[in-house]
C-alpha atoms as a PDB file:
ATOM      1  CA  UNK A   1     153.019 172.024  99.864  1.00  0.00           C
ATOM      2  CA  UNK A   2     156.403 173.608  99.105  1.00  0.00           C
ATOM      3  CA  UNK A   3     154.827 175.585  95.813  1.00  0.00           C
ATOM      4  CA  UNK A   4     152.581 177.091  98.531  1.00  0.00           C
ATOM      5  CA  UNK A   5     155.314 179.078 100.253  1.00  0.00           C
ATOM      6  CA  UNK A   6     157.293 181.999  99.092  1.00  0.00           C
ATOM      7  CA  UNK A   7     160.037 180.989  97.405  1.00  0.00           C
ATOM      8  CA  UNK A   8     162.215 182.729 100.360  1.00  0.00           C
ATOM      9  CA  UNK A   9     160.656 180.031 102.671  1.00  0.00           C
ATOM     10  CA  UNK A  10     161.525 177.572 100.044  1.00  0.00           C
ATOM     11  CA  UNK A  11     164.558 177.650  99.733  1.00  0.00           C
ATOM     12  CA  UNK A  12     165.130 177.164 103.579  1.00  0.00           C
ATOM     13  CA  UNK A  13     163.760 173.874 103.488  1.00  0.00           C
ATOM     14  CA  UNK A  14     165.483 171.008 102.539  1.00  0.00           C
ATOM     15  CA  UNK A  15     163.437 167.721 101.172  1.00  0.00           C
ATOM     16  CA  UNK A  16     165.285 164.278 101.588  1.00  0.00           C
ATOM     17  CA  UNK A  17     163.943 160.989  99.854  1.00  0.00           C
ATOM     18  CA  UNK A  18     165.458 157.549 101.211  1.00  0.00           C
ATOM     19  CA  UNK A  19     164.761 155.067  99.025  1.00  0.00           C
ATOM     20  CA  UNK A  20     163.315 151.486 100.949  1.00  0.00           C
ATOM     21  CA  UNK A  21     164.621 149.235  97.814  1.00  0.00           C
ATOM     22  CA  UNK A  22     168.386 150.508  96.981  1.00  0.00           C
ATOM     23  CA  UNK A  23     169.004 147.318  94.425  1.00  0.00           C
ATOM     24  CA  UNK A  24     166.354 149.229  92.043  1.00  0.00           C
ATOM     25  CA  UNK A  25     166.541 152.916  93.285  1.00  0.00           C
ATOM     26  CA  UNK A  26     169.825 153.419  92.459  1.00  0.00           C
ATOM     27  CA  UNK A  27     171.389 156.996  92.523  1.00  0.00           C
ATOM     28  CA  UNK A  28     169.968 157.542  89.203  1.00  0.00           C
ATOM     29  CA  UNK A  29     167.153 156.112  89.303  1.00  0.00           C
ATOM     30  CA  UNK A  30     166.352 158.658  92.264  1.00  0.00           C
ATOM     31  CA  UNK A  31     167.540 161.317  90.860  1.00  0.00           C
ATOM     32  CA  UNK A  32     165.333 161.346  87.417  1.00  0.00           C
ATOM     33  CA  UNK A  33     162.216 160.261  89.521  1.00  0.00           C
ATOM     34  CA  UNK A  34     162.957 163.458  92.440  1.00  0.00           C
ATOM     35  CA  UNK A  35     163.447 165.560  89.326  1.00  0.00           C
ATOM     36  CA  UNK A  36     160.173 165.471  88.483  1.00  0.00           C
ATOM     37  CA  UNK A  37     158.789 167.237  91.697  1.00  0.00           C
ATOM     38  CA  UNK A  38     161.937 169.267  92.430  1.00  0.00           C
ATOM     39  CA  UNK A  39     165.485 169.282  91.174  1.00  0.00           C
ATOM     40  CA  UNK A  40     166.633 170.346  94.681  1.00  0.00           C
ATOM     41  CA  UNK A  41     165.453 167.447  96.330  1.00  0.00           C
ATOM     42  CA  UNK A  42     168.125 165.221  97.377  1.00  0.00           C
ATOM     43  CA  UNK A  43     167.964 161.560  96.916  1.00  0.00           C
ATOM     44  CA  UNK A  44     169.643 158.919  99.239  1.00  0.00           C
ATOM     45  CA  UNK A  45     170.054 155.305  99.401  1.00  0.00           C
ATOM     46  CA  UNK A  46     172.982 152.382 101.243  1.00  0.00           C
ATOM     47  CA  UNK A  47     172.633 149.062 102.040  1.00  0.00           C
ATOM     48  CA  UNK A  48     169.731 147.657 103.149  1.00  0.00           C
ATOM     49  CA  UNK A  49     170.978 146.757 106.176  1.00  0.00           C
ATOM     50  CA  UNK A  50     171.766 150.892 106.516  1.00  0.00           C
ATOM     51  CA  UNK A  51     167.960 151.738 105.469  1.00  0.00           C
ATOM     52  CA  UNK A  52     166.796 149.369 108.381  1.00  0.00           C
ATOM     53  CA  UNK A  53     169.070 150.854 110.965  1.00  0.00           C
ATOM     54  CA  UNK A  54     167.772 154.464 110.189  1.00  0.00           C
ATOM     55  CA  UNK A  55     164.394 152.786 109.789  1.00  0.00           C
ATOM     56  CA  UNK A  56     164.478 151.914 113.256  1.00  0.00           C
ATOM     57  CA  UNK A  57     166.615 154.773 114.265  1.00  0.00           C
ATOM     58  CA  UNK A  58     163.592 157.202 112.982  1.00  0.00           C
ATOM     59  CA  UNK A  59     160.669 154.523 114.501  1.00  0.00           C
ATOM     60  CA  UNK A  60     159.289 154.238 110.622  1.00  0.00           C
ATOM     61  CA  UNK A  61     157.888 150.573 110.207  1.00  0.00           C
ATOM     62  CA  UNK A  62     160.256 148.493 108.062  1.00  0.00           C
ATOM     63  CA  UNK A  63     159.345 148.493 104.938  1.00  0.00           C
ATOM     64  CA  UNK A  64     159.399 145.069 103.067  1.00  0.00           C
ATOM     65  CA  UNK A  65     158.699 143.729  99.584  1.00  0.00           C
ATOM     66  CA  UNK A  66     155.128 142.533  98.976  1.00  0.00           C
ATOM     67  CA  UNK A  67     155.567 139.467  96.119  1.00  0.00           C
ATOM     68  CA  UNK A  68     152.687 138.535  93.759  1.00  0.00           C
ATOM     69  CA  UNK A  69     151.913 135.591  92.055  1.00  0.00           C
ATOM     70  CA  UNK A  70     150.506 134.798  88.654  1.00  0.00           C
ATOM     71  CA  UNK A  71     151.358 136.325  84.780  1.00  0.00           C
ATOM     72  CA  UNK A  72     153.691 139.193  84.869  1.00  0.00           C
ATOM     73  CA  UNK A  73     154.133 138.923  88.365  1.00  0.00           C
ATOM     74  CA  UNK A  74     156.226 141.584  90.373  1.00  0.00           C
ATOM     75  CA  UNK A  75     156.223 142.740  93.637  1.00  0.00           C
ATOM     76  CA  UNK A  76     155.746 145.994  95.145  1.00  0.00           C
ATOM     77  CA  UNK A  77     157.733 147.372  98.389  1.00  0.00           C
ATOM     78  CA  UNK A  78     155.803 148.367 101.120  1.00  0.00           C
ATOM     79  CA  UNK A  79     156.769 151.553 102.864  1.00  0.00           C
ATOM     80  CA  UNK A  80     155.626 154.210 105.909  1.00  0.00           C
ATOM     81  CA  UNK A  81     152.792 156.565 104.209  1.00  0.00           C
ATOM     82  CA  UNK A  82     153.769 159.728 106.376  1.00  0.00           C
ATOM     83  CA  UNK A  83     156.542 162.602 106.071  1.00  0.00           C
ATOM     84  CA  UNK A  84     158.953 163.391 109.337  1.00  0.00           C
ATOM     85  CA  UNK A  85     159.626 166.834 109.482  1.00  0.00           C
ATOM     86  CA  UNK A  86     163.104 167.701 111.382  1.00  0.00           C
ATOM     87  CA  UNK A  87     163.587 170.895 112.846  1.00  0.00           C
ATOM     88  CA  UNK A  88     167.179 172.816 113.372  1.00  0.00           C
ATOM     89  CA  UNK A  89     167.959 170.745 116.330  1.00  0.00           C
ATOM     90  CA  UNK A  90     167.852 167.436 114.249  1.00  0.00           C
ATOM     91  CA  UNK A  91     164.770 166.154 115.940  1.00  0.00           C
ATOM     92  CA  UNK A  92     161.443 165.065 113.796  1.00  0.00           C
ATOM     93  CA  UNK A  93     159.023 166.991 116.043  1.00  0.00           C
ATOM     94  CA  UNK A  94     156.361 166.715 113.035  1.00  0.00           C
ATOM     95  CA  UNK A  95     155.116 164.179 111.375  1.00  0.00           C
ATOM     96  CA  UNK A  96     152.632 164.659 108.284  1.00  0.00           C
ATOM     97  CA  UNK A  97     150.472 161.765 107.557  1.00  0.00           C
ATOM     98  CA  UNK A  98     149.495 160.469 104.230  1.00  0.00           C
ATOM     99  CA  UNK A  99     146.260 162.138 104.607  1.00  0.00           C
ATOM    100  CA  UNK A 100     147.453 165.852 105.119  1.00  0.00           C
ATOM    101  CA  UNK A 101     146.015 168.311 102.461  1.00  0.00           C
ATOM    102  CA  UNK A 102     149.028 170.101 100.881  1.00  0.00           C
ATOM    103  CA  UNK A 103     147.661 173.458 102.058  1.00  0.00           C
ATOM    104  CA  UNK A 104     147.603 172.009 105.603  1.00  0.00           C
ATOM    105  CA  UNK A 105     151.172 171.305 105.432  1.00  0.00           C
ATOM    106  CA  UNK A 106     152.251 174.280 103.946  1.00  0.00           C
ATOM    107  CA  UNK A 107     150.455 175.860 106.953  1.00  0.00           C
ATOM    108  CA  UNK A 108     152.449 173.645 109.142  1.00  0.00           C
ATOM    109  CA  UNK A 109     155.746 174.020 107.541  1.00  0.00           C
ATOM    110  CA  UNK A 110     155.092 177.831 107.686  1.00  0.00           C
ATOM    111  CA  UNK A 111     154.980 178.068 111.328  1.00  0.00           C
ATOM    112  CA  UNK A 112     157.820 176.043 111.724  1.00  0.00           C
ATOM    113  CA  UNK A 113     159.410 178.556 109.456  1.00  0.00           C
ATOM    114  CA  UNK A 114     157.984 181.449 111.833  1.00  0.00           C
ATOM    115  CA  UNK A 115     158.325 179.951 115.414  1.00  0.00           C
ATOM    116  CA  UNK A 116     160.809 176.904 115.120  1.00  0.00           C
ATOM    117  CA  UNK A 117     160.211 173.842 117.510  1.00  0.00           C
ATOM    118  CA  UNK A 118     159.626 175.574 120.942  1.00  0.00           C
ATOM    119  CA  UNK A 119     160.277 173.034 123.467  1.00  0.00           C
ATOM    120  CA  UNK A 120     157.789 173.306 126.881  1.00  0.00           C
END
């Protein structure tokens, strides 16, 4: 969505990642895998018990670790499949859904760009 906009709108956006598993996403680890979309992406991470408080804080599901059984076994961690969207005043007013089409939220962020969050 972000290679969609001018790069003037770009750059006034700011993309956070907060990693649900910080004992294997550690600050590293985030930053190689964020590099690969965008190296001004910034990658965060605490305790767990800090992920679940701004888990809740946000209203994102916990996310939890999904174990399998059987040869090579591993687990994968289960996480919210959407994007909040915070505007100037530090609220999320938006929130993209998994199934947005990049163009769609390019359109989106654009607007927000344009208008801001009007409250009614």
């Amino acid at each position: 969505a972000l290679q969609r906009l001018p790069k003037k709108q770009r750059h006034q956006i700011n993309v956070d990642f907060i990693t649900t598993h910080p004992d294997r996403d550690t600050p590293s680890v985030i930053r190689v895998w964020l590099n690969h979309f965008d190296t001004s992406f910034i990658g965060l991470t605490g305790t767990i018990e800090q992920i679940r408080q701004t888990e809740a804080a946000t209203g994102i599901p916990l996310s939890f670790a999904e174990h399998t059984s059987g040869p090579g076994a591993s687990y994968a961690v289960v996480h919210a499949g959407y994007i909040l969207v915070y505007t100037q005043d530090n609220l999320a007013h938006v929130e993209f859904p998994a199934e947005i089409s990049p163009s769609q939220e390019a359109q989106d962020l654009r607007t927000l760009l344009r208008h801001g969050w009007q409250h009614t």
